[in-house]
C-alpha atoms as a PDB file:
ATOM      1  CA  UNK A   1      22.014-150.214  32.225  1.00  0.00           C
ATOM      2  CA  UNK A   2      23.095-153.660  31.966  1.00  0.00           C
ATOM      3  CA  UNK A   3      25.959-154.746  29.323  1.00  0.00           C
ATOM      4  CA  UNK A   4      26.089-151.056  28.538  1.00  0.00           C
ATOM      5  CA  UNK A   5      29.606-149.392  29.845  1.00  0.00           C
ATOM      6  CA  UNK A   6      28.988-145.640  30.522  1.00  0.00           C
ATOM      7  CA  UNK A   7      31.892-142.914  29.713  1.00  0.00           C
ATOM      8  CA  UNK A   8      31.658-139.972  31.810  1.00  0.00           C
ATOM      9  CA  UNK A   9      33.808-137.173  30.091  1.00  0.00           C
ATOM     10  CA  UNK A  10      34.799-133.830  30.508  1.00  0.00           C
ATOM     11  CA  UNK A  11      36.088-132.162  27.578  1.00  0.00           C
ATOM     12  CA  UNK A  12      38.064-129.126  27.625  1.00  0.00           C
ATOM     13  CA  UNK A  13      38.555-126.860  24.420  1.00  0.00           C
ATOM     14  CA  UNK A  14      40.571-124.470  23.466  1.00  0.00           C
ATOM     15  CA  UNK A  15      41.075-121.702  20.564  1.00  0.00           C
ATOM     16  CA  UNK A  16      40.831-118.249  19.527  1.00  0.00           C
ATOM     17  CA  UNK A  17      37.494-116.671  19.793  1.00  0.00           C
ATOM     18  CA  UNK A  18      35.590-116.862  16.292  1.00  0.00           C
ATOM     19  CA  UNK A  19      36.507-120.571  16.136  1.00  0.00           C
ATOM     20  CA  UNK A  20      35.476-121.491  19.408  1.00  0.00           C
ATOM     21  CA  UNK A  21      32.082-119.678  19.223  1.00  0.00           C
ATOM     22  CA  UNK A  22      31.836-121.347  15.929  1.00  0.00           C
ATOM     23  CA  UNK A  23      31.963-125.208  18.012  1.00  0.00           C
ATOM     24  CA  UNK A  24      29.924-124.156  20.584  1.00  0.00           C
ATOM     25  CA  UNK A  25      27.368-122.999  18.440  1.00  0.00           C
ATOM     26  CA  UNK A  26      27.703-126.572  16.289  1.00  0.00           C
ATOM     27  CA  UNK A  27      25.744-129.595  16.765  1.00  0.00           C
ATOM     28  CA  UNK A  28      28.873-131.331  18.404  1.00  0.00           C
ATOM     29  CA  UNK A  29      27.118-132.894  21.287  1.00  0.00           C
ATOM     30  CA  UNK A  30      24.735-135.492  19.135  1.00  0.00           C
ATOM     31  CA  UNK A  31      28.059-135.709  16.684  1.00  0.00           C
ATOM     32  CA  UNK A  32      29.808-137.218  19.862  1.00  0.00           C
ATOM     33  CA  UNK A  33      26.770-139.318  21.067  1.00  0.00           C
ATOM     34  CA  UNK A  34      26.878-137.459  24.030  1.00  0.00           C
ATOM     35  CA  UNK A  35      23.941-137.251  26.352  1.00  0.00           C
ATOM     36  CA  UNK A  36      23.013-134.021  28.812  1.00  0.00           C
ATOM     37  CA  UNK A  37      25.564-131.660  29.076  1.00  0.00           C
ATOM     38  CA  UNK A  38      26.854-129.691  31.979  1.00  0.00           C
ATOM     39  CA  UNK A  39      28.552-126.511  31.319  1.00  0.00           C
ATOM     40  CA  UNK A  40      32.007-126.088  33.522  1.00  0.00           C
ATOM     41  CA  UNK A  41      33.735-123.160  31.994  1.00  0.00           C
ATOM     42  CA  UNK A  42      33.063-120.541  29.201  1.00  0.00           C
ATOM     43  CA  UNK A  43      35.743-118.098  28.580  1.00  0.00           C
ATOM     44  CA  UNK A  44      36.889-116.275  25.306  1.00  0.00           C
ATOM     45  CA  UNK A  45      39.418-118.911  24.363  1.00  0.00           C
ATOM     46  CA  UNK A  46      38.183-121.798  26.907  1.00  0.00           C
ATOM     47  CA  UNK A  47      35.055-124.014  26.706  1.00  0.00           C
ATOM     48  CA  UNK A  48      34.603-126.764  29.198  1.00  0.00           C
ATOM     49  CA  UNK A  49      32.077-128.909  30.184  1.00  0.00           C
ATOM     50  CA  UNK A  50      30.967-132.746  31.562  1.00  0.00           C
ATOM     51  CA  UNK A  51      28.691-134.967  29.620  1.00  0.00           C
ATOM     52  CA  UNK A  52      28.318-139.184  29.597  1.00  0.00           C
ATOM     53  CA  UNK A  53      28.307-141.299  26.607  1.00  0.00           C
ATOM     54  CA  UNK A  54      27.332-144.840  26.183  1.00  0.00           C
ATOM     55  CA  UNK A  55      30.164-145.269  24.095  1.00  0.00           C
ATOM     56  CA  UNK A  56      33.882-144.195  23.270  1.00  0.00           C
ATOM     57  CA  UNK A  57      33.379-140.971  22.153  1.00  0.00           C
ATOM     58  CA  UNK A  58      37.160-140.421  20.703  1.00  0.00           C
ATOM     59  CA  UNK A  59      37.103-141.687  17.325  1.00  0.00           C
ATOM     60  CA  UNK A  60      33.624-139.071  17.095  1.00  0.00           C
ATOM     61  CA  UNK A  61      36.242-136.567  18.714  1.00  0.00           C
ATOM     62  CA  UNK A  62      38.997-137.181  16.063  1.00  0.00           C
ATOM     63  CA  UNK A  63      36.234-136.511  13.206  1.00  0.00           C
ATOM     64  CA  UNK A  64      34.780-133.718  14.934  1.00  0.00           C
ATOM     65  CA  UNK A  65      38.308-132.017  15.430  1.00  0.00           C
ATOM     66  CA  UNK A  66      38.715-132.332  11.469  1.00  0.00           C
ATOM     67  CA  UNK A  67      35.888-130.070  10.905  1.00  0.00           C
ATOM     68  CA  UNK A  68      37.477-127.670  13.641  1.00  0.00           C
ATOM     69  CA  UNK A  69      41.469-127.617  12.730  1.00  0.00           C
ATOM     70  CA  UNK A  70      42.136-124.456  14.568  1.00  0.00           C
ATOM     71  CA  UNK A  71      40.983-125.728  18.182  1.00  0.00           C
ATOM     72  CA  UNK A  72      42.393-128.276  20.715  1.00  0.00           C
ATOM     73  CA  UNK A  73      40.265-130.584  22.263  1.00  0.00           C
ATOM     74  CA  UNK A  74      40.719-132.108  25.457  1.00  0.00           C
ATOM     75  CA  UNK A  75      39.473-135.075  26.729  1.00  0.00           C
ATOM     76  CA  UNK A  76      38.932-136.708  30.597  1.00  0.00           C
ATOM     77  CA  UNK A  77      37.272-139.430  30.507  1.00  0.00           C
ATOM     78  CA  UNK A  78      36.333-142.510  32.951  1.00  0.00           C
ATOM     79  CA  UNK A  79      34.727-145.867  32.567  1.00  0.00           C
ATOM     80  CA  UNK A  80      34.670-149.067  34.899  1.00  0.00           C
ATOM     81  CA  UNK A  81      37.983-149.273  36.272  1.00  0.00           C
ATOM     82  CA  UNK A  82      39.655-147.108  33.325  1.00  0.00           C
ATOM     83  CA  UNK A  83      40.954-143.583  33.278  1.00  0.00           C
ATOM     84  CA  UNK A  84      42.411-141.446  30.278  1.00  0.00           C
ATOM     85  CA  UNK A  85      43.570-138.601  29.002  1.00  0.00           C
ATOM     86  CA  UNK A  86      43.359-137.385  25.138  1.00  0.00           C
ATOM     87  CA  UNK A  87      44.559-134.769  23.107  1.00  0.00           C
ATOM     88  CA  UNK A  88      42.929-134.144  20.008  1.00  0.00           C
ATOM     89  CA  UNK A  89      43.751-131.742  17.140  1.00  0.00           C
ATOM     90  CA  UNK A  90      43.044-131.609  13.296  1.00  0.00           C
ATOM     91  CA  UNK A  91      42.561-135.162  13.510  1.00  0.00           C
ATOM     92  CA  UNK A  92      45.558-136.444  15.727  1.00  0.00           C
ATOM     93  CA  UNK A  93      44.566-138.333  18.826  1.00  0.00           C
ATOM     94  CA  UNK A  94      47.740-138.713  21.647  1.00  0.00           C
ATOM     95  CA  UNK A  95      45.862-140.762  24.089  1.00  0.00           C
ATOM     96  CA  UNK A  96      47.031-142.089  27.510  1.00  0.00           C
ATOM     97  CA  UNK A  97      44.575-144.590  29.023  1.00  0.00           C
ATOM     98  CA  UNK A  98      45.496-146.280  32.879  1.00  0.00           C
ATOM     99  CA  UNK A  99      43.435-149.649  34.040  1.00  0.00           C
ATOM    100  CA  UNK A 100      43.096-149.937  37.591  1.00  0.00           C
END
């Protein structure tokens, strides 16, 4: 896809067990723009998986961990010659991003 810069992310949450079933059974995947997703890890407090967006998906993140106070998200992501790191929880982004 031409003119079209493709994040592949793999996001990492964490939380006690009603509120993490809670996310994973919410429609956060469409709220994040995020296209097919690949399940990594599924734990009682752990959730992990890989998906690609066509866009940044962190300020989506920041609203979606508003609706989910109680969880931590954590976000890998890469694009053309960028890497980074995020944090995200109850609406507070810490974000680390490296261009190579």
């Amino acid at each position: 896809m031409e003119g079209i810069e493709m994040h592949h992310n793999r996001l990492t949450v964490v939380g006690g067990g009603r509120k993490l079933r809670q996310f994973q059974e919410s429609d956060w995947l469409p709220a994040v723009a995020g296209g097919r997703f690949e399940l990594l890890e599924l734990s009682p407090r752990r959730f992990a998986g890989q998906f690609d967006t066509k866009n940044d998906p962190l300020p989506a993140l920041v609203r979606l961990s508003r609706s989910h106070p109680g969880l931590i998200f954590l976000l890998d992501y890469e694009t053309t010659r960028c890497r980074g790191l995020a944090k995200v929880q109850a609406g507070r982004l810490i974000h680390h991003r490296v261009r190579y």
